[in-house]
N, C-alpha and C. Protein backbone atom coordinates (compact mmCIF):
# COMPACT_ATOMS: atom_id res chain seq x y z
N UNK A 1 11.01 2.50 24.03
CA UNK A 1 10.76 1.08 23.94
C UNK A 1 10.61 0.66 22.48
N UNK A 2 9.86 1.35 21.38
CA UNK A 2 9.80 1.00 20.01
C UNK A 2 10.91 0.90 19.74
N UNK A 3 11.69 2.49 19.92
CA UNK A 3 12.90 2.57 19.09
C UNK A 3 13.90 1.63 19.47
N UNK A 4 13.84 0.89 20.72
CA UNK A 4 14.65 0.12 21.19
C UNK A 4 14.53 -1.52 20.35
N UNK A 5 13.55 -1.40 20.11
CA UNK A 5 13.23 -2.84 19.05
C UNK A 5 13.32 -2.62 17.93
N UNK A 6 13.32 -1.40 17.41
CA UNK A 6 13.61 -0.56 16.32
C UNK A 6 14.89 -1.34 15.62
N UNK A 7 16.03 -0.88 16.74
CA UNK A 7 17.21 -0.68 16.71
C UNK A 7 17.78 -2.60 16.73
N UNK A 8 17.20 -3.18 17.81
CA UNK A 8 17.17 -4.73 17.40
C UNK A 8 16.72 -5.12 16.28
N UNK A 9 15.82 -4.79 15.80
CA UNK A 9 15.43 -5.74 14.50
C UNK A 9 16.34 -5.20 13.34
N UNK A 10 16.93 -3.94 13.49
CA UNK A 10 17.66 -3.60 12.31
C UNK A 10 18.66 -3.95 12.32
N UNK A 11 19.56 -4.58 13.51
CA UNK A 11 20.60 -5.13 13.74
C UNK A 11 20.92 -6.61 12.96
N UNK A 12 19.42 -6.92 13.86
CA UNK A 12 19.43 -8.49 13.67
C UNK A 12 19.00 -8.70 11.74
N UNK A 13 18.32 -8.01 11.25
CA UNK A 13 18.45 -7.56 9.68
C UNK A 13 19.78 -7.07 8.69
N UNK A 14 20.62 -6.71 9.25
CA UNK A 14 22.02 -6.29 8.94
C UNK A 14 22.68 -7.49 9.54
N UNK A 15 22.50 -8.59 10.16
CA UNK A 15 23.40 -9.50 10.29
C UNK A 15 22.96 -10.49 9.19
N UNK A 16 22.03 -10.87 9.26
CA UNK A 16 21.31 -12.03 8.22
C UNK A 16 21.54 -11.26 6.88
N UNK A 17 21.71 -10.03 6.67
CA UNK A 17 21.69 -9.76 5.41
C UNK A 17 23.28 -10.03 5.12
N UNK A 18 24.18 -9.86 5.87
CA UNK A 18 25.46 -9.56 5.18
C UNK A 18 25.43 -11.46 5.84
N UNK A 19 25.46 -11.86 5.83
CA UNK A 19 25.79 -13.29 5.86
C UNK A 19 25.02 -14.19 4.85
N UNK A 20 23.86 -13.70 4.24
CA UNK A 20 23.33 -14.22 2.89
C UNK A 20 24.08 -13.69 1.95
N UNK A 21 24.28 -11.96 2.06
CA UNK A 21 25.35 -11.90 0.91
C UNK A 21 26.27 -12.16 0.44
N UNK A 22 27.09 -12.69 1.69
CA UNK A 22 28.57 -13.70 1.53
C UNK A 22 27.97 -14.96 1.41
N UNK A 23 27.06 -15.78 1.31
CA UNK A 23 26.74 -16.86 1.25
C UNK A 23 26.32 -16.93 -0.65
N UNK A 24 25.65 -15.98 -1.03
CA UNK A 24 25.08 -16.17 -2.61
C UNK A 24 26.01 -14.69 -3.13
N UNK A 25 27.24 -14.96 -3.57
CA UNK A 25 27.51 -13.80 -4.24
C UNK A 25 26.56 -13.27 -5.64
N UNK A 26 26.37 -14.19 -6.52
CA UNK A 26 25.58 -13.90 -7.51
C UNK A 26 24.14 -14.25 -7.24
N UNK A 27 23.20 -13.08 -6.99
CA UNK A 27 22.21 -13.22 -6.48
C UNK A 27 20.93 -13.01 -7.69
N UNK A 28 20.42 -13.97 -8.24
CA UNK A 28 19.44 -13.29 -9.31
C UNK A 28 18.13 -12.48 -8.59
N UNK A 29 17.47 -12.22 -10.10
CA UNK A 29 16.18 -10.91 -9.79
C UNK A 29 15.56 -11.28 -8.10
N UNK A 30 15.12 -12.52 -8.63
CA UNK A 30 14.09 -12.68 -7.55
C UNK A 30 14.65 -12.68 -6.35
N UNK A 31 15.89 -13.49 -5.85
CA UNK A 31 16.36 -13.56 -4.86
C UNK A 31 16.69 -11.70 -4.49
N UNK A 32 17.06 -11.06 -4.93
CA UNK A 32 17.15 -9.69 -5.04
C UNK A 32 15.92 -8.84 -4.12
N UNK A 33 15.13 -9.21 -5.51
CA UNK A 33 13.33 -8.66 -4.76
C UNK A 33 12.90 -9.21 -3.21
N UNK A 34 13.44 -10.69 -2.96
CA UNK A 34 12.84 -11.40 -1.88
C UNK A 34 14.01 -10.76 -0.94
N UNK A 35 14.61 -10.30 -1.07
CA UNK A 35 15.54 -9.99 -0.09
C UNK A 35 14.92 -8.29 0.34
N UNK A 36 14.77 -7.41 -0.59
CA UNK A 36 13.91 -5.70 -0.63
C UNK A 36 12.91 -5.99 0.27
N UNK A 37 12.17 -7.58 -0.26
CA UNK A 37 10.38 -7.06 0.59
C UNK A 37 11.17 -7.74 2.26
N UNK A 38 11.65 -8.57 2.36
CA UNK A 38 12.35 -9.36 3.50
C UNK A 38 12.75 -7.20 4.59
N UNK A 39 13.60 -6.86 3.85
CA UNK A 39 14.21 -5.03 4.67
C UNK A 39 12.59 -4.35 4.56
N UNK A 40 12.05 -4.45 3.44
CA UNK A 40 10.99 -3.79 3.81
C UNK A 40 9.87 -4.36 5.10
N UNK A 41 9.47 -5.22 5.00
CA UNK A 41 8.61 -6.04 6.13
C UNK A 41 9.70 -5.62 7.40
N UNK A 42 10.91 -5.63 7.68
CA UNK A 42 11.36 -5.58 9.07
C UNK A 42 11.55 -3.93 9.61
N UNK A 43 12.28 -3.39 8.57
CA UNK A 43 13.09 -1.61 8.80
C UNK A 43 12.22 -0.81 8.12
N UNK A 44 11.64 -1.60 6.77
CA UNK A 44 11.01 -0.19 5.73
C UNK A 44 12.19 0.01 5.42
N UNK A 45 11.64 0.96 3.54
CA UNK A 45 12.80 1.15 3.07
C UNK A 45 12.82 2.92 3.35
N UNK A 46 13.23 3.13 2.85
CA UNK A 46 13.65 4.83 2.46
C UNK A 46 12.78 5.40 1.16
N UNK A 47 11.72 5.82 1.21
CA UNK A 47 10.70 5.89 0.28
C UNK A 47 10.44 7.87 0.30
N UNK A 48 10.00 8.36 -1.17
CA UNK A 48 9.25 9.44 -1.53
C UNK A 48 8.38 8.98 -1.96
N UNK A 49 6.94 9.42 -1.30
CA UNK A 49 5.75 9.04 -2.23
C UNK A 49 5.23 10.99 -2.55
N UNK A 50 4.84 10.95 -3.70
CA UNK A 50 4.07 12.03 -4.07
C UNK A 50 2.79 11.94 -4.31
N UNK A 51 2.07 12.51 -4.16
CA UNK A 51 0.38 12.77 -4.58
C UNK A 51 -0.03 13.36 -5.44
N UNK A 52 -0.49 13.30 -7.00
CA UNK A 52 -0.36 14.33 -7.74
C UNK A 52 -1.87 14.46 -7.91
N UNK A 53 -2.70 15.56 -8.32
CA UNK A 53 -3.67 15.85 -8.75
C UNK A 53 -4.16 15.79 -10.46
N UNK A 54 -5.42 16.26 -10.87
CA UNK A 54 -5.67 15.52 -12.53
C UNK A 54 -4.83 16.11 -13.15
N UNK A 55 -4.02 17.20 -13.25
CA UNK A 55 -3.78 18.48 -13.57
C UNK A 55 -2.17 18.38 -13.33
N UNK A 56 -1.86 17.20 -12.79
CA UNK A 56 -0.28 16.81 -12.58
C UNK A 56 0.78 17.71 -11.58
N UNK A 57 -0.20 18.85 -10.63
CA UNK A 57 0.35 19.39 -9.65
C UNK A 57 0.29 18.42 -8.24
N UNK A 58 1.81 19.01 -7.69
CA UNK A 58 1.70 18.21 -6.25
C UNK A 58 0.53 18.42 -5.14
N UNK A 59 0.16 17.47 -4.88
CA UNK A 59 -1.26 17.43 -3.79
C UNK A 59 -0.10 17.52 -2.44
N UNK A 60 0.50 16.31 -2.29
CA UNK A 60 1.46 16.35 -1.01
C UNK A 60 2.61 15.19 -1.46
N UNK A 61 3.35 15.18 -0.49
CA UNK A 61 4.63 14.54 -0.63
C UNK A 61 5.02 13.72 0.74
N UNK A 62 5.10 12.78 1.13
CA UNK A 62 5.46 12.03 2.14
C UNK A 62 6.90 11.52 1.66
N UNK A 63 8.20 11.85 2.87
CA UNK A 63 9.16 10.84 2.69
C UNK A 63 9.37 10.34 4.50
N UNK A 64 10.19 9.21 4.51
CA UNK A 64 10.32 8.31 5.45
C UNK A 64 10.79 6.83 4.97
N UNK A 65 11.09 6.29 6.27
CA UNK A 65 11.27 4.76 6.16
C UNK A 65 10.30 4.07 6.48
N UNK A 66 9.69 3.43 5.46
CA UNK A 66 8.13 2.26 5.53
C UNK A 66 7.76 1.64 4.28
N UNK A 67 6.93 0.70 4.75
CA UNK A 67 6.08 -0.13 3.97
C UNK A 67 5.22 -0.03 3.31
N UNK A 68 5.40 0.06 2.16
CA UNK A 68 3.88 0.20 1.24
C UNK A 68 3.02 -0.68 1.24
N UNK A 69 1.73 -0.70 1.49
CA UNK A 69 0.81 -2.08 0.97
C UNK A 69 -0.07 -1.54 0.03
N UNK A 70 -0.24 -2.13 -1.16
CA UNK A 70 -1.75 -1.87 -1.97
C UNK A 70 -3.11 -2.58 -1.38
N UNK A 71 -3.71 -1.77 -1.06
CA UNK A 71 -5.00 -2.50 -0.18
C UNK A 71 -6.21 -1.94 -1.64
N UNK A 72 -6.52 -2.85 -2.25
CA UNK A 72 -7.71 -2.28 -3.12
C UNK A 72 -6.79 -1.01 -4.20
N UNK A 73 -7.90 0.28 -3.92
CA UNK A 73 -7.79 0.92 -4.96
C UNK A 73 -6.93 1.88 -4.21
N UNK A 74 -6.70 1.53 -3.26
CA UNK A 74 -5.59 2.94 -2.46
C UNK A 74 -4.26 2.27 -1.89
N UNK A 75 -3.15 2.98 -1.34
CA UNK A 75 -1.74 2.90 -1.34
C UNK A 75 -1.81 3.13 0.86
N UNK A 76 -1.19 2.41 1.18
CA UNK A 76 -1.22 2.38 2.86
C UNK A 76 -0.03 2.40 3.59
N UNK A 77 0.10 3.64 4.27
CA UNK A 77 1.64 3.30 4.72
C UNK A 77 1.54 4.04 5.98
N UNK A 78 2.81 3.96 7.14
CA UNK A 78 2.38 4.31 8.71
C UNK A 78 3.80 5.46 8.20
N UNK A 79 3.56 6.98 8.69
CA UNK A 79 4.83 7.49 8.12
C UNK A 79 5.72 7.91 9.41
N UNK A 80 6.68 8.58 9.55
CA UNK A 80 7.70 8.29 10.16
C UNK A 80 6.96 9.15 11.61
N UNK A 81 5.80 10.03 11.19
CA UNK A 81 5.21 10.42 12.72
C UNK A 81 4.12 9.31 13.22
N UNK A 82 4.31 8.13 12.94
CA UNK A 82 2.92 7.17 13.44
C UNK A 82 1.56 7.30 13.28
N UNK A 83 1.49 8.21 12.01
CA UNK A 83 0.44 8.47 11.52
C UNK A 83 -0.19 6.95 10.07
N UNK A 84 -1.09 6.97 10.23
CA UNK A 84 -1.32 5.89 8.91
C UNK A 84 -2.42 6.41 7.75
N UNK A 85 -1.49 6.48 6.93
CA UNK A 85 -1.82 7.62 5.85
C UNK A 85 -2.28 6.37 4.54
N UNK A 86 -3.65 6.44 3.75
CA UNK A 86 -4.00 6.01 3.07
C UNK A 86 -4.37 6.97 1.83
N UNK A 87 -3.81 6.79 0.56
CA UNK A 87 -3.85 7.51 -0.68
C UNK A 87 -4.31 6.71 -2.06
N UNK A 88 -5.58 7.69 -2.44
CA UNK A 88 -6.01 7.06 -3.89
C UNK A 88 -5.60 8.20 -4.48
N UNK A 89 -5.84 7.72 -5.68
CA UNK A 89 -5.37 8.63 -6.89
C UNK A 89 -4.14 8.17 -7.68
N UNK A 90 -3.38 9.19 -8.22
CA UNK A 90 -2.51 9.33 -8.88
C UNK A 90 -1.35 9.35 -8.18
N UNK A 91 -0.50 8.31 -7.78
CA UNK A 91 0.73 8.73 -6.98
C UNK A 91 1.72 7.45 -7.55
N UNK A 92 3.06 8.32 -6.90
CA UNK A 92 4.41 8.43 -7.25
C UNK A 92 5.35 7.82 -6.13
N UNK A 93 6.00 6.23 -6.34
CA UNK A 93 6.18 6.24 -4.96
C UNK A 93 8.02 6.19 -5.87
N UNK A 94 9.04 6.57 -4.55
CA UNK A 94 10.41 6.62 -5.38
C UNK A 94 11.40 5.45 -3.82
N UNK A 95 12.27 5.43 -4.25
CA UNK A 95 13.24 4.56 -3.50
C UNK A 95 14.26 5.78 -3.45
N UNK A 96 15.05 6.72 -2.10
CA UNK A 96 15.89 7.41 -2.16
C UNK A 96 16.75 6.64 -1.17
C-alpha cells in the first residue's frame, strides 16, 4: 500500500516536472533549488550521509532516498528501512 503511493506520487512528480521543464527552459538558481526541495518533500532525493567522529573517523554511514530536516542542533531523516534516525555531531550529507 505505501509503495503503491510511493509509485503514484513519483509519477505524478515526473509529470509536473517534465512539463515545468518544457515550460521554463532557462531556469535560474532559485527556481532550480525550489524545484530539489519540491522532489525532495515528495520522492526524497538520493542522499549519503556520513557520521564522523572528533578524530575524523567514520562513526556510520546512511545511504537512501529521503529528506533531510535540520531540527535544532541535530540532522533528521526516516531511512530507507522506516527507521527515523536523528544525528548530532559532525556529519557529511552528499547527493549521489
Amino acid at each position: 500500500m505505501i509503495f503503491r503511493r510511493l509509485k503514484i506520487k513519483r509519477l505524478i512528480f515526473s509529470i509536473t516536472l517534465i512539463i515545468f521543464m518544457l515550460s521554463m527552459p532557462a531556469c535560474t538558481e532559485r527556481q532550480q533549488k525550489s524545484i530539489k526541495h519540491l522532489k525532495s518533500d515528495i520522492i526524497g532525493i538520493k542522499r549519503k550521509v556520513t557520521l564522523y567522529d572528533c578524530n575524523g573517523n567514520v562513526i556510520r554511514a546512511w545511504e537512501g532516498r529521503f529528506k533531510i530536516e535540520i531540527q535544532g542542533s541535530y540532522l533528521s531523516f526516516i531511512d530507507d528501512n522506516g527507521k527515523d534516525i536523528k544525528v548530532s555531531g559532525t556529519v557529511v550529507v552528499e547527493e549521489t
